[in-house]
Protein backbone atom coordinates (compact mmCIF):
# COMPACT_ATOMS: atom_id res chain seq x y z
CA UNK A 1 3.67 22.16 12.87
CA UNK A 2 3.39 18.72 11.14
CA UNK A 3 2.81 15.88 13.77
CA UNK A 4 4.52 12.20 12.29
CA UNK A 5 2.30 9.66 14.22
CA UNK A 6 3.86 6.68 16.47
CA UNK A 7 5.04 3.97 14.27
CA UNK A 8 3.92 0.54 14.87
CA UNK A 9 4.83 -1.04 11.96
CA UNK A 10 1.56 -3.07 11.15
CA UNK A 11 0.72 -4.53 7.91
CA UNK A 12 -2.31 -3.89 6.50
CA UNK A 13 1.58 2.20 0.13
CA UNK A 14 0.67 -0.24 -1.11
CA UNK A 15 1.85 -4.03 -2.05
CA UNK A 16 -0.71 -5.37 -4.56
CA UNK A 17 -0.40 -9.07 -6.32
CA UNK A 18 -2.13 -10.74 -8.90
CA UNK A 19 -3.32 -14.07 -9.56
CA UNK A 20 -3.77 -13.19 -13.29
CA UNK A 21 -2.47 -10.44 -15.98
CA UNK A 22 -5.85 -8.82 -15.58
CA UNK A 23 -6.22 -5.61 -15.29
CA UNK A 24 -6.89 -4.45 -11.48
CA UNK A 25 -9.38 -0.99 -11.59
CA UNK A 26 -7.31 1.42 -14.38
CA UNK A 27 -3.98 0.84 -13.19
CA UNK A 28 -1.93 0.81 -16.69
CA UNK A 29 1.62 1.61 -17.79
CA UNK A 30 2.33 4.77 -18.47
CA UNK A 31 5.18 7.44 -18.76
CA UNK A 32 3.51 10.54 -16.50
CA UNK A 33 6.32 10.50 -14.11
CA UNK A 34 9.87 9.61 -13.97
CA UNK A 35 11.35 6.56 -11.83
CA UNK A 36 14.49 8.13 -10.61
CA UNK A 37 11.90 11.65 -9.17
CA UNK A 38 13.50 12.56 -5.72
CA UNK A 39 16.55 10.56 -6.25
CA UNK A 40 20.43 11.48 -7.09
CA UNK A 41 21.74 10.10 -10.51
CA UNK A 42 24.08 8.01 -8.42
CA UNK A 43 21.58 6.45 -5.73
CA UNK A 44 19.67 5.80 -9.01
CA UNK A 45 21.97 3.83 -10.40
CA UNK A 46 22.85 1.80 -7.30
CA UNK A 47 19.51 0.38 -7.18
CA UNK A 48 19.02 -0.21 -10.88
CA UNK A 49 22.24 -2.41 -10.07
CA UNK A 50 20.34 -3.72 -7.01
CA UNK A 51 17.20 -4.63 -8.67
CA UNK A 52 16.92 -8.14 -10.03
CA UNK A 53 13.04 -7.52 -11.21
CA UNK A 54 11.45 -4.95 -13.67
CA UNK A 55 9.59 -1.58 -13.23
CA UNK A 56 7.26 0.15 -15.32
CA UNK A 57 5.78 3.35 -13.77
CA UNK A 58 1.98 3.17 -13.69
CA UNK A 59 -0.01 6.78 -13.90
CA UNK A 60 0.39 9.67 -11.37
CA UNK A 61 2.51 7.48 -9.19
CA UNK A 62 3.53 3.93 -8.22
CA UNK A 63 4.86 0.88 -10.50
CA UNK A 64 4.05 -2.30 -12.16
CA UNK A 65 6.89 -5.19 -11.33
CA UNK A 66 7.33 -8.04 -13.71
CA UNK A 67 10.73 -10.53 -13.75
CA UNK A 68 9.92 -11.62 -10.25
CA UNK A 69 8.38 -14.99 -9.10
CA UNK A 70 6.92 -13.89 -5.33
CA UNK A 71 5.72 -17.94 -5.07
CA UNK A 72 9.52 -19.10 -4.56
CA UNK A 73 12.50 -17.96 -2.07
CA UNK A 74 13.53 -14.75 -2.80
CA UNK A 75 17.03 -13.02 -1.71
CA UNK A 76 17.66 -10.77 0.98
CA UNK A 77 19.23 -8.27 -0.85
CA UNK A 78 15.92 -8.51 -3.31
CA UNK A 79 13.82 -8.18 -0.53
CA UNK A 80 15.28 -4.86 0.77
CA UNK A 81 15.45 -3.32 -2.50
CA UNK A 82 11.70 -4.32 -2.89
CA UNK A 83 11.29 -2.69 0.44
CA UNK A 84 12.71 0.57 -0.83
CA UNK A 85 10.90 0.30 -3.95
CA UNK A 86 7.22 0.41 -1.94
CA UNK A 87 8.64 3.44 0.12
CA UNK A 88 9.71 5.59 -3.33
CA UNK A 89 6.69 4.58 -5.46
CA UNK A 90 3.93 3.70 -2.95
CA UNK A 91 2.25 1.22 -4.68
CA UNK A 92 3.70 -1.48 -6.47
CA UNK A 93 1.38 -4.20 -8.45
CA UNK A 94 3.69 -7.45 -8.91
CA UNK A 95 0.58 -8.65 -11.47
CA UNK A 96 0.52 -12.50 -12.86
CA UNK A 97 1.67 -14.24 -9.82
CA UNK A 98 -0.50 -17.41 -10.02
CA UNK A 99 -2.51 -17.88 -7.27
CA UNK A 100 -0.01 -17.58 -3.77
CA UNK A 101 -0.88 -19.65 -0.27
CA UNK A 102 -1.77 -17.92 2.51
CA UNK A 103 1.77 -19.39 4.69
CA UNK A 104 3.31 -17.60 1.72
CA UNK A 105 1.42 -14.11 1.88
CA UNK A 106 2.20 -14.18 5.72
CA UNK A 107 5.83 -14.57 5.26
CA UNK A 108 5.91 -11.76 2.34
CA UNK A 109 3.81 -9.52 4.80
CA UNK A 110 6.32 -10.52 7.60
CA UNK A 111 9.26 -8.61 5.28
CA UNK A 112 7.45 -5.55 6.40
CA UNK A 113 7.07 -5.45 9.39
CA UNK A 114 5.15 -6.85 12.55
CA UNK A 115 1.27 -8.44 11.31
CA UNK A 116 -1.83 -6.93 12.67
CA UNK A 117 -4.19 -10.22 13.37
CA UNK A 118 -7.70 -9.53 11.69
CA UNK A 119 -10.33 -8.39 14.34
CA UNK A 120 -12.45 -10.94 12.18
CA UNK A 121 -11.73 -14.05 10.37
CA UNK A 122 -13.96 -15.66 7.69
CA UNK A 123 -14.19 -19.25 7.84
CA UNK A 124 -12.55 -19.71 3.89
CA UNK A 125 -9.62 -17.82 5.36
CA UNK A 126 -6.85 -20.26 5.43
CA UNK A 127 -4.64 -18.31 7.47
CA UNK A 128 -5.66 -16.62 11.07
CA UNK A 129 -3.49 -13.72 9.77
CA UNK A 130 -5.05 -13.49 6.25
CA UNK A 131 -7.75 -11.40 6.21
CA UNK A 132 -10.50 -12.68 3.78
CA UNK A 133 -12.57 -10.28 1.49
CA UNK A 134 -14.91 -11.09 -1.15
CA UNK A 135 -18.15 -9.73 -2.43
CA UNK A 136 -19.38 -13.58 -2.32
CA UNK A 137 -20.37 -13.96 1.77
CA UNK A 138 -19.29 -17.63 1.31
CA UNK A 139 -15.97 -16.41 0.18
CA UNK A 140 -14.84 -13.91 2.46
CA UNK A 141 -16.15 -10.62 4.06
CA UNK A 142 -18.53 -8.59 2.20
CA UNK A 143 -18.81 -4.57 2.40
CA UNK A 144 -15.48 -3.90 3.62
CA UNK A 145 -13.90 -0.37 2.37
CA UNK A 146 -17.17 0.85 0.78
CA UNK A 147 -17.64 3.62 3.17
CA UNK A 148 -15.62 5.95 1.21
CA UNK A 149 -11.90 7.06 0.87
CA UNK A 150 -9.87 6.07 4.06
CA UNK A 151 -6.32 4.94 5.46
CA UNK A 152 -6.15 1.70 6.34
CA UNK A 153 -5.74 1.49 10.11
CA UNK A 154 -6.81 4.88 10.69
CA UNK A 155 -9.39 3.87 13.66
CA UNK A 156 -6.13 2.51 15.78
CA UNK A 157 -3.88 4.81 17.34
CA UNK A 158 -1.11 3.40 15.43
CA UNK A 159 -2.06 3.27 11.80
CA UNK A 160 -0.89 0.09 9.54
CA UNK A 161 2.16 1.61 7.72
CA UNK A 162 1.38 -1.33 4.93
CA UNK A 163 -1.43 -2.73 3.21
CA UNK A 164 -0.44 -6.26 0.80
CA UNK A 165 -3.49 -7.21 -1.39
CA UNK A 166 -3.48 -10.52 -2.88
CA UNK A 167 -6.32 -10.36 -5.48
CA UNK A 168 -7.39 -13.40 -6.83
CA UNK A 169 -10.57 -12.43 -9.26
CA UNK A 170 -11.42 -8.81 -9.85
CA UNK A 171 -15.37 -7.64 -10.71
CA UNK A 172 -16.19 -5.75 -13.25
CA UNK A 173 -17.84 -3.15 -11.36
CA UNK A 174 -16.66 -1.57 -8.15
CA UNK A 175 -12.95 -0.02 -8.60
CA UNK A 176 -10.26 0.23 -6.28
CA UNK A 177 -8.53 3.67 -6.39
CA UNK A 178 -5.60 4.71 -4.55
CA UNK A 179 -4.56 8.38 -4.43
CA UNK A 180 -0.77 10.32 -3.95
CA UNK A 181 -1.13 11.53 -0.65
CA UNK A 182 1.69 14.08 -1.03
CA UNK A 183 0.37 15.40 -4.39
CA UNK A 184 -2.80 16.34 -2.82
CA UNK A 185 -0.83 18.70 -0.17
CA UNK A 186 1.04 19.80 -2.60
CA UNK A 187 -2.04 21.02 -4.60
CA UNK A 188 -3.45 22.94 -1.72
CA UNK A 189 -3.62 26.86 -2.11
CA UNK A 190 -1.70 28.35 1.20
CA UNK A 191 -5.24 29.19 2.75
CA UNK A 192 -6.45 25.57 2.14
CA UNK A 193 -2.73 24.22 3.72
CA UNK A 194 -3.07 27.05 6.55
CA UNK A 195 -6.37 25.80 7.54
CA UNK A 196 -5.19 21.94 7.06
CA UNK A 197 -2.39 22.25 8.73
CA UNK A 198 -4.69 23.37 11.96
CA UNK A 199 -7.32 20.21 12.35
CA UNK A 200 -7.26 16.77 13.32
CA UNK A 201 -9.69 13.86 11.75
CA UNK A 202 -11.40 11.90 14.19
CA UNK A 203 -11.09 8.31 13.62
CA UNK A 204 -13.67 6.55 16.02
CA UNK A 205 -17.53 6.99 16.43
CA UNK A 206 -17.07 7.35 20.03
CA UNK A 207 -14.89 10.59 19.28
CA UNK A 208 -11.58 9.33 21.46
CA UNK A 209 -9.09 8.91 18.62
CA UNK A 210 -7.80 11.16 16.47
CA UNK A 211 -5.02 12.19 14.41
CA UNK A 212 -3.19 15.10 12.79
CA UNK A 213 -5.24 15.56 9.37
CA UNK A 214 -1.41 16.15 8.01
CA UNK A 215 1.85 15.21 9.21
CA UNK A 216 5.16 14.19 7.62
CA UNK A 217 5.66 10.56 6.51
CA UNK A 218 7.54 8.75 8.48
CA UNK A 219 10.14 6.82 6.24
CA UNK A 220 10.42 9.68 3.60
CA UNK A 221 9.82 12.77 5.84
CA UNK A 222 7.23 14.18 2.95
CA UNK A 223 4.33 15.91 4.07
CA UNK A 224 0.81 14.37 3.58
């Protein structure tokens, strides 16, 4: 039995956009999957209508969006579409956005969903709702994420269902890698699912929270 945990829906599938047409860790165009996967021809067509911006599929999974200007007002009807696109695809880089102020990231975040406030905020932050990373200390945080692969929100009982990364400069060293949740299930043998499918990760230090190690997603109902 595949437990979908209580939905709290908390920013934090991913939304990443860049200051600059740089490359962010080895996220390139290519062709390994097709945009229209787990869609009918029809619904595919209706959002291609929908769409007023540009998709190129990156490499196992999400997309990189171009034709779209995230610094001015954009339509409701864009908005939702957008908001579909991050559920099909997962991660979606919007790259060569100039550099975005932080009122503006808050009321992007806000199309998602209710904001988490940072448990910390770095004095450069100029937004209590931004949180501030960096690998500079004057900057922004330093260290954060470097303990290994994790969910974002995994040490609250309500995970974040979104994370939005506004990336001004990226290092040279030091990637950021996102993985297909669902694509790892589905690459487990049946003993590996069987045994999976029976434990629970425990999210805390102190040992109180944890979570089903799989359960279905809760806007697409796929198992990861």
């Amino acid at each position: 039995m595949f437990l979908s945990p209580p939905i709290r829906p908390l920013i934090r599938v991913c939304v990443c956009f860049t200051a600059t047409t740089q490359q962010v860790s080895n996220l390139s165009p290519s062709a390994h999957f097709k945009l229209s996967e787990g869609m009918a021809d029809d619904e595919q067509s209706q959002l291609t209508r929908r769409r007023t911006y540009n998709v190129t599929p990156l490499s196992l999974f999400g997309v990189e969006v171009s034709g779209i200007d995230l610094r001015r007002p954009v339509e409701r009807e864009t908005v939702d579409v957008i908001k579909e696109d991050v559920a099909r695809y997962r991660l979606m880089v919007f790259r060569g956005q100039g550099v975005i102020s932080a009122h503006r990231q808050v009321e992007i975040s806000h199309w998602f969903g209710e904001l988490d406030c940072p448990f910390y905020n770095h004095p450069a932050s100029a937004h209590p709702e931004v949180f501030r990373v960096s690998n500079d200390e004057h900057e922004g945080c330093v260290g954060v994420g470097r303990t290994g692969w994790h969910i974002d929100g995994s040490f609250q009982e309500c995970p974040y269902s979104h994370s939005i990364y506004h990336i001004i400069s990226v290092p040279s060293r030091g990637d950021t890698v996102f993985t297909p949740l669902h694509e790892v299930v589905e690459s487990l043998t049946d003993e590996q699912h069987s045994r999976w499918d029976r434990l629970y990760m425990v999210a805390d230090r102190r040992g109180g929270l944890v979570h089903p190690l799989l359960y279905l997603h809760p806007v697409t109902g796929k198992e990861v």
